[in-house]
PDB file of N, CA and C in Angstrom:
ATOM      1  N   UNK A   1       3.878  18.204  -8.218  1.00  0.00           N
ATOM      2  CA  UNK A   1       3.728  16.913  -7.597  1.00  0.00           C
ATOM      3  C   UNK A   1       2.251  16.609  -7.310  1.00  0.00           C
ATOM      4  N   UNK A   2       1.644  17.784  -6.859  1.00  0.00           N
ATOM      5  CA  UNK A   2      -0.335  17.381  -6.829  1.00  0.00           C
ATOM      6  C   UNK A   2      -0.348  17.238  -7.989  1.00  0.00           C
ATOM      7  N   UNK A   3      -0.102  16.939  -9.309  1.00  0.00           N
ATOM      8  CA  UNK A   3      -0.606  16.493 -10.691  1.00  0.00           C
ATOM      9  C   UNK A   3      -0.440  15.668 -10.677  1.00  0.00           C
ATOM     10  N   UNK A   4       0.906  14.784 -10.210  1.00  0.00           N
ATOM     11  CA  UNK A   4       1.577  13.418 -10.759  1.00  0.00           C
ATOM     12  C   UNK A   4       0.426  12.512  -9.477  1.00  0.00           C
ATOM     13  N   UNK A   5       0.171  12.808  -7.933  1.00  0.00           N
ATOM     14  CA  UNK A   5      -0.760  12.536  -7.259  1.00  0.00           C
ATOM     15  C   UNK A   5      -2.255  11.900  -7.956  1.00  0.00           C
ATOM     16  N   UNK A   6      -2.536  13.545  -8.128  1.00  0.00           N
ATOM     17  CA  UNK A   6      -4.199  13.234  -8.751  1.00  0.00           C
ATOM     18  C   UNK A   6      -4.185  12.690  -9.769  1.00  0.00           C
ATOM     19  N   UNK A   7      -3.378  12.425 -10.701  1.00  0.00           N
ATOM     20  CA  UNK A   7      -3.347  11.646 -11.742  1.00  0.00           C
ATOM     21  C   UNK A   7      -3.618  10.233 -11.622  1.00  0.00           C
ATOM     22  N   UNK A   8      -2.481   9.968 -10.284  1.00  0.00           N
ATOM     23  CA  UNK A   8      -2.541   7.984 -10.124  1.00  0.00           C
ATOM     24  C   UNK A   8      -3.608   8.151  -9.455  1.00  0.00           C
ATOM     25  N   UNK A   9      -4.229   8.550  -8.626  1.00  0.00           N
ATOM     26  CA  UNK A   9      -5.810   8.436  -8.227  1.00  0.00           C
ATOM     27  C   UNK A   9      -6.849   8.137  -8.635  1.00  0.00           C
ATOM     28  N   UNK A  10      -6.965   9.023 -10.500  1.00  0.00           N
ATOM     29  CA  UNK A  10      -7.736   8.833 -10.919  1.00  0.00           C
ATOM     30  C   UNK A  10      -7.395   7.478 -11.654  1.00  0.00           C
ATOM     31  N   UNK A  11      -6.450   7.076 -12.445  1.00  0.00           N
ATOM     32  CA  UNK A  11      -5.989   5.987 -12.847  1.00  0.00           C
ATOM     33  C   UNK A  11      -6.408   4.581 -12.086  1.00  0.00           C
ATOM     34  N   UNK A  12      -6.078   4.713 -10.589  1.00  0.00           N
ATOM     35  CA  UNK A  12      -6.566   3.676 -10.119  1.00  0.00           C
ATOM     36  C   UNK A  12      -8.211   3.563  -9.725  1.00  0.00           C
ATOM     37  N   UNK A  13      -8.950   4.722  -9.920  1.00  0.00           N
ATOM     38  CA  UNK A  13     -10.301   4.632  -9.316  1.00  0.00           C
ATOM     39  C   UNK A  13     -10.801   4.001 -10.734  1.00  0.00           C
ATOM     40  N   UNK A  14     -10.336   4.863 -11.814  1.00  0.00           N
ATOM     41  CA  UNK A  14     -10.887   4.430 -13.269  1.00  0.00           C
ATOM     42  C   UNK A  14     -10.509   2.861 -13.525  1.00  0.00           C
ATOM     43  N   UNK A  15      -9.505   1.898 -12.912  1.00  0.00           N
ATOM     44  CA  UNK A  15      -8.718   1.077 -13.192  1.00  0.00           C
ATOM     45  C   UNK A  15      -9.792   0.328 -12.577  1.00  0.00           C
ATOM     46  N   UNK A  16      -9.896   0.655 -11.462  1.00  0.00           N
ATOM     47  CA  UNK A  16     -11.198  -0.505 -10.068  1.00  0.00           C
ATOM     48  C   UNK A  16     -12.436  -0.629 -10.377  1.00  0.00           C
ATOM     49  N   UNK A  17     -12.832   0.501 -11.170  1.00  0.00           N
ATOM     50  CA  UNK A  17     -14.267   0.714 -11.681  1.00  0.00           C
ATOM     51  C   UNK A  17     -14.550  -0.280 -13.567  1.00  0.00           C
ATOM     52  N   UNK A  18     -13.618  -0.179 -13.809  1.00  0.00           N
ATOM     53  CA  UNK A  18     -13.485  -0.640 -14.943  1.00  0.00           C
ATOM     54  C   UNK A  18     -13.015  -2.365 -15.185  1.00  0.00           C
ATOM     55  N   UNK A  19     -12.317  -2.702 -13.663  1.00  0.00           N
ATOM     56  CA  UNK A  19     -11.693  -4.056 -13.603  1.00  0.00           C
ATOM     57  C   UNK A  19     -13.629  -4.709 -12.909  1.00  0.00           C
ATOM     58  N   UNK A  20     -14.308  -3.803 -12.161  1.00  0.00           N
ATOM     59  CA  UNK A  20     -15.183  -5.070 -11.540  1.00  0.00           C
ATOM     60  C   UNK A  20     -16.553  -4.480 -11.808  1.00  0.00           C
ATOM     61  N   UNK A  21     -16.876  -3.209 -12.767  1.00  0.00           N
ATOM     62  CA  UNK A  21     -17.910  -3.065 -13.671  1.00  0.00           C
ATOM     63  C   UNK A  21     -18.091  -4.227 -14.671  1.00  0.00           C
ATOM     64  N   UNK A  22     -19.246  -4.884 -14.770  1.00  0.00           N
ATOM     65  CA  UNK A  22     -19.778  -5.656 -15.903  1.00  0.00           C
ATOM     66  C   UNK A  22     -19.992  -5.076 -17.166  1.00  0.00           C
ATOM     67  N   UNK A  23     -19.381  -4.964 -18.518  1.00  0.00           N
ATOM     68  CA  UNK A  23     -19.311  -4.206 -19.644  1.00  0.00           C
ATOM     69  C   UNK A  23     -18.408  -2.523 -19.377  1.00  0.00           C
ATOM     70  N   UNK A  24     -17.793  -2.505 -18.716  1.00  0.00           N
ATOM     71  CA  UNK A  24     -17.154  -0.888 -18.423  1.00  0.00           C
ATOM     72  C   UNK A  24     -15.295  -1.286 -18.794  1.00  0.00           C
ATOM     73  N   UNK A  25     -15.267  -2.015 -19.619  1.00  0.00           N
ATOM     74  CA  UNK A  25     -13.826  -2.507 -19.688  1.00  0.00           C
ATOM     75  C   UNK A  25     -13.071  -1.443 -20.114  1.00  0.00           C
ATOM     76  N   UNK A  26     -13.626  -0.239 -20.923  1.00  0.00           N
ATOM     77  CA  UNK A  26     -12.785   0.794 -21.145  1.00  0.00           C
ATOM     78  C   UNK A  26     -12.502   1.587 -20.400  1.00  0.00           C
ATOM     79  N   UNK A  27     -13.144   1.546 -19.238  1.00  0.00           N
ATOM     80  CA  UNK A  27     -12.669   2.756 -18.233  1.00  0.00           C
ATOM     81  C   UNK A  27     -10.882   2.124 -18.193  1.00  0.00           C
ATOM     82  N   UNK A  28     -10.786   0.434 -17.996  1.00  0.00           N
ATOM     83  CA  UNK A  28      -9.631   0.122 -17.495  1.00  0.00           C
ATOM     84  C   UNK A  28      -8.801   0.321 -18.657  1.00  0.00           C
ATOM     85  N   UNK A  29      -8.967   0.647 -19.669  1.00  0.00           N
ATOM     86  CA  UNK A  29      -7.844   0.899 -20.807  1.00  0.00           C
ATOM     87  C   UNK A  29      -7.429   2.353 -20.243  1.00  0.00           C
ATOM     88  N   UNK A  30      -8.583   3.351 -19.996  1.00  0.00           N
ATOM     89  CA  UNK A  30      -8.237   4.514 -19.843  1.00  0.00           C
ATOM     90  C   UNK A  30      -7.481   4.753 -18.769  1.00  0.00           C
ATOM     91  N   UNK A  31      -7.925   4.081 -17.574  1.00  0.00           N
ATOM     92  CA  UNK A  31      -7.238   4.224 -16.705  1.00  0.00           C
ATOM     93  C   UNK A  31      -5.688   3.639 -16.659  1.00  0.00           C
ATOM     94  N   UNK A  32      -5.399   2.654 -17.619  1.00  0.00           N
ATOM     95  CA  UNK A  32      -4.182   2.534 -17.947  1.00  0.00           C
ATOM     96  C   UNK A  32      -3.379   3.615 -18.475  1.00  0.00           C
ATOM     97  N   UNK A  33      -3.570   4.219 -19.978  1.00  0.00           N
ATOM     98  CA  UNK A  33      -3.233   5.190 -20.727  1.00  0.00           C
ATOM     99  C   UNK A  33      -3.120   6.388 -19.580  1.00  0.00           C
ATOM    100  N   UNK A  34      -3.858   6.437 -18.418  1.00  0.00           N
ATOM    101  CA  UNK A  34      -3.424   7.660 -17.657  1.00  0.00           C
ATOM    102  C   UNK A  34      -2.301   7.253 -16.794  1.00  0.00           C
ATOM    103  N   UNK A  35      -2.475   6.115 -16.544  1.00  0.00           N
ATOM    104  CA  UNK A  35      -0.977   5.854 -15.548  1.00  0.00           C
ATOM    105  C   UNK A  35       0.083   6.062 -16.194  1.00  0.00           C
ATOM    106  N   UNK A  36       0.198   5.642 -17.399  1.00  0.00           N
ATOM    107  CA  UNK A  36       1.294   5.275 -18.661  1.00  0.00           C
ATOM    108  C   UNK A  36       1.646   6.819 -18.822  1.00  0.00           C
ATOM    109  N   UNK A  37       0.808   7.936 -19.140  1.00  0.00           N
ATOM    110  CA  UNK A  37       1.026   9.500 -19.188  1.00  0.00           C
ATOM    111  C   UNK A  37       1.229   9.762 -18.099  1.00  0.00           C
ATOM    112  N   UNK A  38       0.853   9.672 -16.800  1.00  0.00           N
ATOM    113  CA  UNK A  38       1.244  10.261 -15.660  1.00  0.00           C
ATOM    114  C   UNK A  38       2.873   9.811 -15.603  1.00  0.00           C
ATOM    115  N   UNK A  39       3.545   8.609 -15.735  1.00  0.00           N
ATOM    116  CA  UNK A  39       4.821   8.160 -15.730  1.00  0.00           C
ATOM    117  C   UNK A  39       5.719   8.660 -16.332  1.00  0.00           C
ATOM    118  N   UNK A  40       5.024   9.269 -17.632  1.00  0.00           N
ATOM    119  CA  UNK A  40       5.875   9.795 -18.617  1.00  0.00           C
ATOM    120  C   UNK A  40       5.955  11.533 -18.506  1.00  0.00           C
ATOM    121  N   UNK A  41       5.054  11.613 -17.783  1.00  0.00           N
ATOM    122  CA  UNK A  41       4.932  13.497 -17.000  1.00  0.00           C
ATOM    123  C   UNK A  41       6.212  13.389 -16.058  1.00  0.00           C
ATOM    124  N   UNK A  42       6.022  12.255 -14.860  1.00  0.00           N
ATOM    125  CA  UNK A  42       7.269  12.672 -13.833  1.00  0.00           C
ATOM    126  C   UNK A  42       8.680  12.112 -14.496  1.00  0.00           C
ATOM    127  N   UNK A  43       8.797  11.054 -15.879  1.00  0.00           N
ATOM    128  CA  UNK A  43      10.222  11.179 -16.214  1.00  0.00           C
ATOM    129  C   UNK A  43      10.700  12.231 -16.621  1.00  0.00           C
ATOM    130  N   UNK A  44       9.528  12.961 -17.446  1.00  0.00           N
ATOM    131  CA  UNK A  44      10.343  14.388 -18.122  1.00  0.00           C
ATOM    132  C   UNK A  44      10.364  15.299 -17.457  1.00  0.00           C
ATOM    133  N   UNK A  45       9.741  15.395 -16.313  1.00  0.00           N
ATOM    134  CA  UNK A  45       9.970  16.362 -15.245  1.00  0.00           C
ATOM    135  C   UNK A  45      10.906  16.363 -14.310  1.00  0.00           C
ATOM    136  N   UNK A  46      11.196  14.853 -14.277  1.00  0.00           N
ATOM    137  CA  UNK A  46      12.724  14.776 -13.520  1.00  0.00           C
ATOM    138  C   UNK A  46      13.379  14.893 -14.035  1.00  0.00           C
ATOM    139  N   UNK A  47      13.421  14.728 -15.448  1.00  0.00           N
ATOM    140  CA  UNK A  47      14.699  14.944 -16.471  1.00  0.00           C
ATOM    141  C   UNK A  47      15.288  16.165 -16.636  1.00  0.00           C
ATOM    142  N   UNK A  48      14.184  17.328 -16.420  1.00  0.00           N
ATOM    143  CA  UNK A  48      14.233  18.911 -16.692  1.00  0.00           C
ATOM    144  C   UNK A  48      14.822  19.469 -15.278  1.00  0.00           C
ATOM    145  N   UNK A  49      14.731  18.901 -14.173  1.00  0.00           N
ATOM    146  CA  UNK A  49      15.040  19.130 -12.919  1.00  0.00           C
ATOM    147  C   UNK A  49      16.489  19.342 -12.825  1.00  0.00           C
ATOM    148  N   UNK A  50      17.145  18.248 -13.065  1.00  0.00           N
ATOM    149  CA  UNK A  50      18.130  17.896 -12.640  1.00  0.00           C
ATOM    150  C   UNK A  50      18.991  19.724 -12.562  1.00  0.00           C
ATOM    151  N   UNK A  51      19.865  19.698 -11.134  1.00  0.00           N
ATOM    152  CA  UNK A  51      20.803  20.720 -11.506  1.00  0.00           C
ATOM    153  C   UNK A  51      21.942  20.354 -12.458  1.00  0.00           C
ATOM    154  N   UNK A  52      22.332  21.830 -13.172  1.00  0.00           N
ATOM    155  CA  UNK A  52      23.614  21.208 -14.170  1.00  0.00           C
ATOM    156  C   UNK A  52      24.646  21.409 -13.290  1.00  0.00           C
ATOM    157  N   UNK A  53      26.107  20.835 -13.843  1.00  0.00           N
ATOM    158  CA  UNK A  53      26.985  21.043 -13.092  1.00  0.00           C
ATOM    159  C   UNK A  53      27.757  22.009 -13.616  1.00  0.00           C
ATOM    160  N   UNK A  54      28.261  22.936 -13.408  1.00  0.00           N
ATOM    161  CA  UNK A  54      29.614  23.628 -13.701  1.00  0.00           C
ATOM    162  C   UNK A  54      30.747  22.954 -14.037  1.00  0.00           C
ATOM    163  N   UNK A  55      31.382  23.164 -14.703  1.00  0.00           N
ATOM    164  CA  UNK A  55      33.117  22.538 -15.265  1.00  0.00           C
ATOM    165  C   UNK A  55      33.972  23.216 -15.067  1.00  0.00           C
TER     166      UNK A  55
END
């Protein structure tokens, strides 16, 4: 869970720096592409979580 954390952190610092930097527009792509991977870290990690059930 500190991964899925520091991840949106950096996403949004890279996102703020990149939305109101003059010429830095790629930080905000990057910082997109990390939110977009961080999202896709905690679906498959919740996916792997789940307990199974017995029958």
């Amino acid at each position: 869970m500190v991964i899925f954390l520091a991840l949106i952190i950096v996403a949004m610092v890279l996102g703020v720096i990149g939305a109101t930097v003059d010429g830095l527009f790629f930080l905000l792509v990057i910082g997109i592409a990390v939110l977009v991977a961080d999202i896709v870290y905690l679906a498959v990690r919740m996916r792997r979580s789940r307990p199974r059930r017995l029958r």
